[in-house]
C-alpha atoms as a PDB file:
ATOM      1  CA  UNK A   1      45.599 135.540 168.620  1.00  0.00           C
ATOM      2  CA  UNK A   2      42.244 133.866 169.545  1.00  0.00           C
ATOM      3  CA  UNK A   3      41.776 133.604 173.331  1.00  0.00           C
ATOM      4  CA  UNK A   4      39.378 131.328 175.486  1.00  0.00           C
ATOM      5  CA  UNK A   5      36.525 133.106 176.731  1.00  0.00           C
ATOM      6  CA  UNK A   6      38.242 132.496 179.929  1.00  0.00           C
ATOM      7  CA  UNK A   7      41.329 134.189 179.465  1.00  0.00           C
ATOM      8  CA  UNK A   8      39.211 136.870 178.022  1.00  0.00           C
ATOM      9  CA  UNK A   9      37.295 137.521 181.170  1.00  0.00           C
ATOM     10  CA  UNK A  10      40.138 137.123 183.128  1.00  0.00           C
ATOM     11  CA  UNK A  11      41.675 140.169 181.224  1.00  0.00           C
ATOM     12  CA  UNK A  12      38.550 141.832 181.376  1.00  0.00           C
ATOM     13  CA  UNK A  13      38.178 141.194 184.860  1.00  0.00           C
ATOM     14  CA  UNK A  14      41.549 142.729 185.200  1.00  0.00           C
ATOM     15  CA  UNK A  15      40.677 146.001 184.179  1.00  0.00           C
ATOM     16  CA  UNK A  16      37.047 146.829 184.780  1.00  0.00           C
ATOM     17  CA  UNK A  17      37.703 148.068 188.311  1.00  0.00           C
ATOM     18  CA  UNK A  18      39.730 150.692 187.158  1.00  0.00           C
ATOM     19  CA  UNK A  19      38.462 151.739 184.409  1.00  0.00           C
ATOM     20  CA  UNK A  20      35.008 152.342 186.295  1.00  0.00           C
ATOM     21  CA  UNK A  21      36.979 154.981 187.936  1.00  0.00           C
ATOM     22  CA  UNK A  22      38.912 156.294 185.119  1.00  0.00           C
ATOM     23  CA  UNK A  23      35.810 157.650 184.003  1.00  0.00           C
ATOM     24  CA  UNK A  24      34.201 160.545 186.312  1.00  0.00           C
ATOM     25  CA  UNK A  25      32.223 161.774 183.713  1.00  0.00           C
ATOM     26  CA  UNK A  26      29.602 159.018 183.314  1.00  0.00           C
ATOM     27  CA  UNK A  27      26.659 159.669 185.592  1.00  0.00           C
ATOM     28  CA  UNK A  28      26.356 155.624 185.780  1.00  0.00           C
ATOM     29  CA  UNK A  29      28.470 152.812 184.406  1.00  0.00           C
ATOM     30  CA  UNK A  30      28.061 149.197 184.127  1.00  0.00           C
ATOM     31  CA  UNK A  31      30.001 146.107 182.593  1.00  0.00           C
ATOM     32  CA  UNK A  32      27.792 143.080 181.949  1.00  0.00           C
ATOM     33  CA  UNK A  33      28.464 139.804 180.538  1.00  0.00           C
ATOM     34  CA  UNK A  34      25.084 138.358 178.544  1.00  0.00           C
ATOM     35  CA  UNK A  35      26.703 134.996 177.353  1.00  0.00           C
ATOM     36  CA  UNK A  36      29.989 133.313 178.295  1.00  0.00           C
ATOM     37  CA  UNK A  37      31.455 135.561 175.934  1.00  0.00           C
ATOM     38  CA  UNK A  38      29.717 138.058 175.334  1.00  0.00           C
ATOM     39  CA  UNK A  39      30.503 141.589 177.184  1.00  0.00           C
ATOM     40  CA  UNK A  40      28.378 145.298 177.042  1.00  0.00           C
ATOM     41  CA  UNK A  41      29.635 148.277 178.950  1.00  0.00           C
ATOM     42  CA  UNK A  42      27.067 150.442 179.366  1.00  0.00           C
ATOM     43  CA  UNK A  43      27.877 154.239 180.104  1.00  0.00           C
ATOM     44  CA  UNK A  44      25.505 157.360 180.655  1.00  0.00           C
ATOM     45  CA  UNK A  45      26.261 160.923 180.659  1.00  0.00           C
ATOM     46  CA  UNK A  46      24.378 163.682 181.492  1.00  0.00           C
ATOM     47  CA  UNK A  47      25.068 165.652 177.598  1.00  0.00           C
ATOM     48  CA  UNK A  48      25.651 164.771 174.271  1.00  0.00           C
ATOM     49  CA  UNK A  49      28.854 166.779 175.214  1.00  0.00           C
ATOM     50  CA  UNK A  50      30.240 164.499 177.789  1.00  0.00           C
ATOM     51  CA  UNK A  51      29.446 161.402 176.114  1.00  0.00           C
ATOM     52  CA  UNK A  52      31.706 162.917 172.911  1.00  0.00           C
ATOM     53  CA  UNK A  53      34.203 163.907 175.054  1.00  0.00           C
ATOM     54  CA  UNK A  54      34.294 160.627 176.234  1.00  0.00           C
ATOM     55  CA  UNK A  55      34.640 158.729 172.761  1.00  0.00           C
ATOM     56  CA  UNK A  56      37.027 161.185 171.977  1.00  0.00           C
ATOM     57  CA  UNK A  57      39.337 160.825 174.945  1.00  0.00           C
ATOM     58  CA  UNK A  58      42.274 159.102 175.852  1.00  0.00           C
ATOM     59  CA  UNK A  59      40.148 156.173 177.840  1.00  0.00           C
ATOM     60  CA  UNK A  60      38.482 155.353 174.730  1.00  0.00           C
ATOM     61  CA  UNK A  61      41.248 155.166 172.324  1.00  0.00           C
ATOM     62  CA  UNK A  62      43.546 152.852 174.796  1.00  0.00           C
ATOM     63  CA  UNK A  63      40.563 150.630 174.481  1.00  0.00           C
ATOM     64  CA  UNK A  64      40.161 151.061 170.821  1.00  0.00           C
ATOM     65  CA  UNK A  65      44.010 150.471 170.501  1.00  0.00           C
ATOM     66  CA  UNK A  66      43.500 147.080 172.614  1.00  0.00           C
ATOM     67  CA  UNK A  67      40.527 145.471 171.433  1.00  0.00           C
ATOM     68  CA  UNK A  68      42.388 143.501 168.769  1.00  0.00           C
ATOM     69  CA  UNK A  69      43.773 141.787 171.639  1.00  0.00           C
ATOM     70  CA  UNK A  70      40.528 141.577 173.578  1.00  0.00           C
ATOM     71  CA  UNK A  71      37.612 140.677 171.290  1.00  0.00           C
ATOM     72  CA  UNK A  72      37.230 138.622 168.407  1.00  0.00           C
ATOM     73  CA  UNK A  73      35.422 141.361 166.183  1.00  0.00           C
ATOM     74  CA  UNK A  74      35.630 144.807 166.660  1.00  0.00           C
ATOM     75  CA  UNK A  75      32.930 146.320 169.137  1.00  0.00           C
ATOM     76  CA  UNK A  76      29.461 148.254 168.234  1.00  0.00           C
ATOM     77  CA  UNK A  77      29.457 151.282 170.167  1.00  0.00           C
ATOM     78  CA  UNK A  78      25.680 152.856 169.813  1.00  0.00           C
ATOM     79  CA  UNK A  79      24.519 155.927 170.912  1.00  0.00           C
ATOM     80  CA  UNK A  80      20.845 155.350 172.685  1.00  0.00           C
ATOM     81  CA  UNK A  81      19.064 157.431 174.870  1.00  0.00           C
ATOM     82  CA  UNK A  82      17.772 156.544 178.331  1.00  0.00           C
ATOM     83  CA  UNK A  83      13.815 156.681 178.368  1.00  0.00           C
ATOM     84  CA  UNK A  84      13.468 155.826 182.183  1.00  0.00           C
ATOM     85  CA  UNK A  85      15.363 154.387 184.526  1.00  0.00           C
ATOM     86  CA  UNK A  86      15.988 153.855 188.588  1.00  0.00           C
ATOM     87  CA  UNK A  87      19.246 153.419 190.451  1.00  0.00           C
ATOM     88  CA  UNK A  88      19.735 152.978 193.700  1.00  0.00           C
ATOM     89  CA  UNK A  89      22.900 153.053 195.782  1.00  0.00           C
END
């Protein structure tokens, strides 16, 4: 099924919130949207360990098991490291 970028940040939309707080493990999370279309969730973690144990949990492979539905390709999930960086609440 091919849906409108709309309907696929509506669905998006729908469950960012909670999966923000599905995941306790990530020291800090973001979803951003660089195009109309195009979507990058961006996850830290403070060990190789928690970031495996994240793409090897249960969050992850709901995700996996939707994104036929979601996205027109499959998505790129790269491992980079964070050279700097500054948060503030």
């Amino acid at each position: 099924m091919a849906w409108s970028a709309r309907r696929i940040r509506l669905s998006i939309g729908s469950w960012l919130p909670g999966l923000r707080l599905a995941i306790p493990i990530a020291t800090v999370w973001f979803a951003l949207r660089t195009e109309s279309s195009v979507f990058v969730i961006v996850d830290a973690f403070a060990s190789d360990e928690d970031r495996g144990k994240h793409l090897g949990g249960d969050i992850a492979k709901a995700l996996m098991a939707k994104a036929g539905e979601l996205l027109s390709e499959p998505p790129k999930i790269e491992k980079a490291d964070v050279l700097a960086s500054k948060v503030r609440a």
